[in-house]
Protein backbone atom coordinates (compact mmCIF):
# COMPACT_ATOMS: atom_id res chain seq x y z
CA UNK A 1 -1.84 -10.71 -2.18
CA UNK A 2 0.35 -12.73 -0.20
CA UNK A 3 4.10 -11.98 -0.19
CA UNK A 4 7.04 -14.07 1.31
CA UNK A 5 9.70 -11.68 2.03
CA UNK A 6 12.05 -14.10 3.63
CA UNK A 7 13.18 -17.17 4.64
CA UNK A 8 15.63 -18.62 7.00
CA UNK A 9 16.02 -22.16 8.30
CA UNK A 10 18.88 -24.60 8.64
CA UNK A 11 22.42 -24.75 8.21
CA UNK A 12 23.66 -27.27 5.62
CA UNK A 13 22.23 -28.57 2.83
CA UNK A 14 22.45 -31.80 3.97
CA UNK A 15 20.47 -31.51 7.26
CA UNK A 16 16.74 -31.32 7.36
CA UNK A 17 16.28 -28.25 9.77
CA UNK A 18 13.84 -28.81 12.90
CA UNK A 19 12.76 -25.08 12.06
CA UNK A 20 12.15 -22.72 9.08
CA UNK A 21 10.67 -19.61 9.68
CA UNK A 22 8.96 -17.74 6.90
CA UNK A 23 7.62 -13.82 7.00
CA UNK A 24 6.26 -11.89 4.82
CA UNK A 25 3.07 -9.38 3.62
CA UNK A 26 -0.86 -9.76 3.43
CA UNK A 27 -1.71 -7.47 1.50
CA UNK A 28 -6.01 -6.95 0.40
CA UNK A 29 -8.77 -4.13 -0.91
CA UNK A 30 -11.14 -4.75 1.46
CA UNK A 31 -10.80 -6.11 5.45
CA UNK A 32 -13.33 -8.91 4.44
CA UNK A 33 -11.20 -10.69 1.55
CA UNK A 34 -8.06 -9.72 4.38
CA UNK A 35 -9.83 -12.00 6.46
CA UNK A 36 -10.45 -14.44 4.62
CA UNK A 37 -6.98 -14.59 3.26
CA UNK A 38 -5.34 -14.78 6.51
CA UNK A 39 -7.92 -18.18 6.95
CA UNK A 40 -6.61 -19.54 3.96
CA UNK A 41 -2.64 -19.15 4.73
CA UNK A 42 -2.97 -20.25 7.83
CA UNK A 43 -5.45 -23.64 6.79
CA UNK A 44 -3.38 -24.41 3.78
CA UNK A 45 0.22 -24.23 5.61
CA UNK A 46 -0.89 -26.08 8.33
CA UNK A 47 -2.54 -28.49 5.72
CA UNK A 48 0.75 -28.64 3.78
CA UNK A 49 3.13 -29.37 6.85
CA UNK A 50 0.52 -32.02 8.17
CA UNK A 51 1.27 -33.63 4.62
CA UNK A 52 4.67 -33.69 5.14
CA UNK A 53 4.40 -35.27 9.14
CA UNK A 54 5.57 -31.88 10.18
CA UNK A 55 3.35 -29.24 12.20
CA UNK A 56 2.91 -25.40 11.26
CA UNK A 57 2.38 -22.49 13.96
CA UNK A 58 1.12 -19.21 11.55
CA UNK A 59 1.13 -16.29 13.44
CA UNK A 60 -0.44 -13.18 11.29
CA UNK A 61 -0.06 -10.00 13.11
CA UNK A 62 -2.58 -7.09 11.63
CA UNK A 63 -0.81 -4.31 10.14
CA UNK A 64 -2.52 -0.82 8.52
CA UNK A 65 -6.44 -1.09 7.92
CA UNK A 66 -7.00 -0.84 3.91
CA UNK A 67 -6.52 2.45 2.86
CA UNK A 68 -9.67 3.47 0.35
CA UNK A 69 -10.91 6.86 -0.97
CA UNK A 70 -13.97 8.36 -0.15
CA UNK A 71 -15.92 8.34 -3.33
CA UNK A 72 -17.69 11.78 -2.52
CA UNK A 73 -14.15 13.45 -1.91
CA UNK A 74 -12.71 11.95 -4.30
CA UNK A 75 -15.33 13.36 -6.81
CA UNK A 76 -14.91 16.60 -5.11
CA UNK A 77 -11.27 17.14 -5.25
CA UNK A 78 -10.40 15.91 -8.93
CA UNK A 79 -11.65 19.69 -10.43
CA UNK A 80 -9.13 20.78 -7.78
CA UNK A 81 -6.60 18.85 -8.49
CA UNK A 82 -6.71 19.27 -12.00
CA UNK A 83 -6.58 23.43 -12.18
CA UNK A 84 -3.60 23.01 -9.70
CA UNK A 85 -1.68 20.68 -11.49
CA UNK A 86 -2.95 20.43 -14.67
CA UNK A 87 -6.16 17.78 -16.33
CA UNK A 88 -2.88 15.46 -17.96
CA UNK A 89 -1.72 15.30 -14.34
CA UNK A 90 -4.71 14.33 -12.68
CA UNK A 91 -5.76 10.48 -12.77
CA UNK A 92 -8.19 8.27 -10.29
CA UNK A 93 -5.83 4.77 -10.33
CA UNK A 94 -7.21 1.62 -9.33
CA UNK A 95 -6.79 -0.27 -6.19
CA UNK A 96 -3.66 -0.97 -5.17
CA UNK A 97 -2.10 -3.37 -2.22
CA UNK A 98 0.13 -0.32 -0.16
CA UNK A 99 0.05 -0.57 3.18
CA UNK A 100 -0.64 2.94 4.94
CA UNK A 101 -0.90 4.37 8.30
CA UNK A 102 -2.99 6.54 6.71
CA UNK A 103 -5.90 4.41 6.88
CA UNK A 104 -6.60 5.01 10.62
CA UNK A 105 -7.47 8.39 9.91
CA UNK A 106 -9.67 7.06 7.54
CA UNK A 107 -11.62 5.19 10.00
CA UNK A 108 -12.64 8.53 11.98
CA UNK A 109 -13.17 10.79 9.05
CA UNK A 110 -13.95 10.22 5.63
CA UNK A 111 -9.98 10.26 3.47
CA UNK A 112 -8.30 10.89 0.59
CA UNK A 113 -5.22 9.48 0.13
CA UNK A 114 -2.93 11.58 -2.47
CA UNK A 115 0.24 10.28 -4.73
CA UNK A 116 2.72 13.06 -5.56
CA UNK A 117 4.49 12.24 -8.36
CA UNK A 118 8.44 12.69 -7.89
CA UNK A 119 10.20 11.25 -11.02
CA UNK A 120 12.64 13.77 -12.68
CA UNK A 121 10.69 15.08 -15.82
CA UNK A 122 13.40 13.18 -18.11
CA UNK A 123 13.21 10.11 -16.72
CA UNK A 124 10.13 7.65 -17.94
CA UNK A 125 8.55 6.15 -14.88
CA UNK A 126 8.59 2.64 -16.24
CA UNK A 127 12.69 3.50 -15.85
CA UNK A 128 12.13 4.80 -12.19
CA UNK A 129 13.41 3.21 -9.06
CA UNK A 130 10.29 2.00 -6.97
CA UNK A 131 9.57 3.49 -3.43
CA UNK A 132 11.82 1.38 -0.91
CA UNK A 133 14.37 0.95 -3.05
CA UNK A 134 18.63 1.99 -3.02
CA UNK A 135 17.96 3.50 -5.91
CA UNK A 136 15.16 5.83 -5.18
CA UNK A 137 15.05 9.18 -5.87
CA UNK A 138 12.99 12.39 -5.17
CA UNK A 139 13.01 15.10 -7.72
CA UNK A 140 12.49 17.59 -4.82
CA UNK A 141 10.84 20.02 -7.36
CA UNK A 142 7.89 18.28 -6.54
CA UNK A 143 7.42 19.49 -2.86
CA UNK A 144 6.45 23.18 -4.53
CA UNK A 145 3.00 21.06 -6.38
CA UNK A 146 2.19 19.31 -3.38
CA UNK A 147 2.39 22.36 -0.91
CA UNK A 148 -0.15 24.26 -3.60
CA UNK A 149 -2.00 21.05 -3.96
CA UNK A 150 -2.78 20.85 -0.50
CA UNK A 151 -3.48 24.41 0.47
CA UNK A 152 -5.67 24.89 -2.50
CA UNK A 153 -7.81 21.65 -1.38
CA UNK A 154 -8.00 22.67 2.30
CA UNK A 155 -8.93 26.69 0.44
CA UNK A 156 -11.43 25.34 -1.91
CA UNK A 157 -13.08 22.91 1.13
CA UNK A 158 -13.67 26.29 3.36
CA UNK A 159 -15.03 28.09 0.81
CA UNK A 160 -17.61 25.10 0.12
CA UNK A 161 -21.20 25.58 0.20
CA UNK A 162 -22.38 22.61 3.05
């Protein structure tokens, strides 16, 4: 997923600017589509400029690795999961483009990468402010599940037969 975020260039309407600068997010599921995407933004906006008798300089700087679940812990911790906070509670989603530090970690030992849900009970999520928005909100009642959540994992992995 590629994201433009912003951009700035000129200073009347009127004037063709010498520069624009755009920025924004490459996001992927896997390093080898990441790759290949940052190939393709940087071929096609040079391509596009060249059209246009202009030239493009795209500079991609690497952020987070792709954060993915181990399978095998993943397995492992749903029964976990699911007596602490209850089988309606519980769900496996699919892929999705965040960006997280987490993923270093990931690349030394095998991860899993938890969501804590945090929407006030009466509010439908659909209606819920995203993450990194002014109108976020934590329903800090939350904290008390994720606390239990965690120690029972890390309880449940020492007691595990190797």
């Amino acid at each position: 997923m590629v994201s433009v975020g912003s951009i700035h260039g000129g200073n009347r309407d009127n004037i063709i600017p010498d520069e624009v600068r755009m920025e924004g997010t490459i996001r992927a599921f896997d390093e080898g589509q990441r790759d290949e995407i940052h190939e393709h933004v940087k071929r096609i906006s040079e391509m596009i400029a060249a059209a246009g008798g202009a030239r493009a300089t795209v500079q991609i700087r690497r952020g987070y690795d792709v954060t993915v679940n181990d399978p095998g812990l993943t397995a492992w911790a749903v029964p976990t999961l699911e007596r602490v906070a209850g089988a309606a509670n519980v769900g496996v989603v699919d892929k999705v483009c965040g960006a997280e530090d987490f993923s270093f970690y990931q690349k030394a030992v095998p991860g899993l990468f938890l969501r804590l849900g945090c929407t006030p009970p009466d509010v439908a999520i659909r209606d819920s402010a995203p993450n990194h928005s002014p109108r976020f909100f934590v329903d800090e009642r939350c904290l008390a599940l994720g606390v239990r959540v965690l120690s029972t994992l890390a309880l449940d992995w020492l007691r595990k037969d190797r």
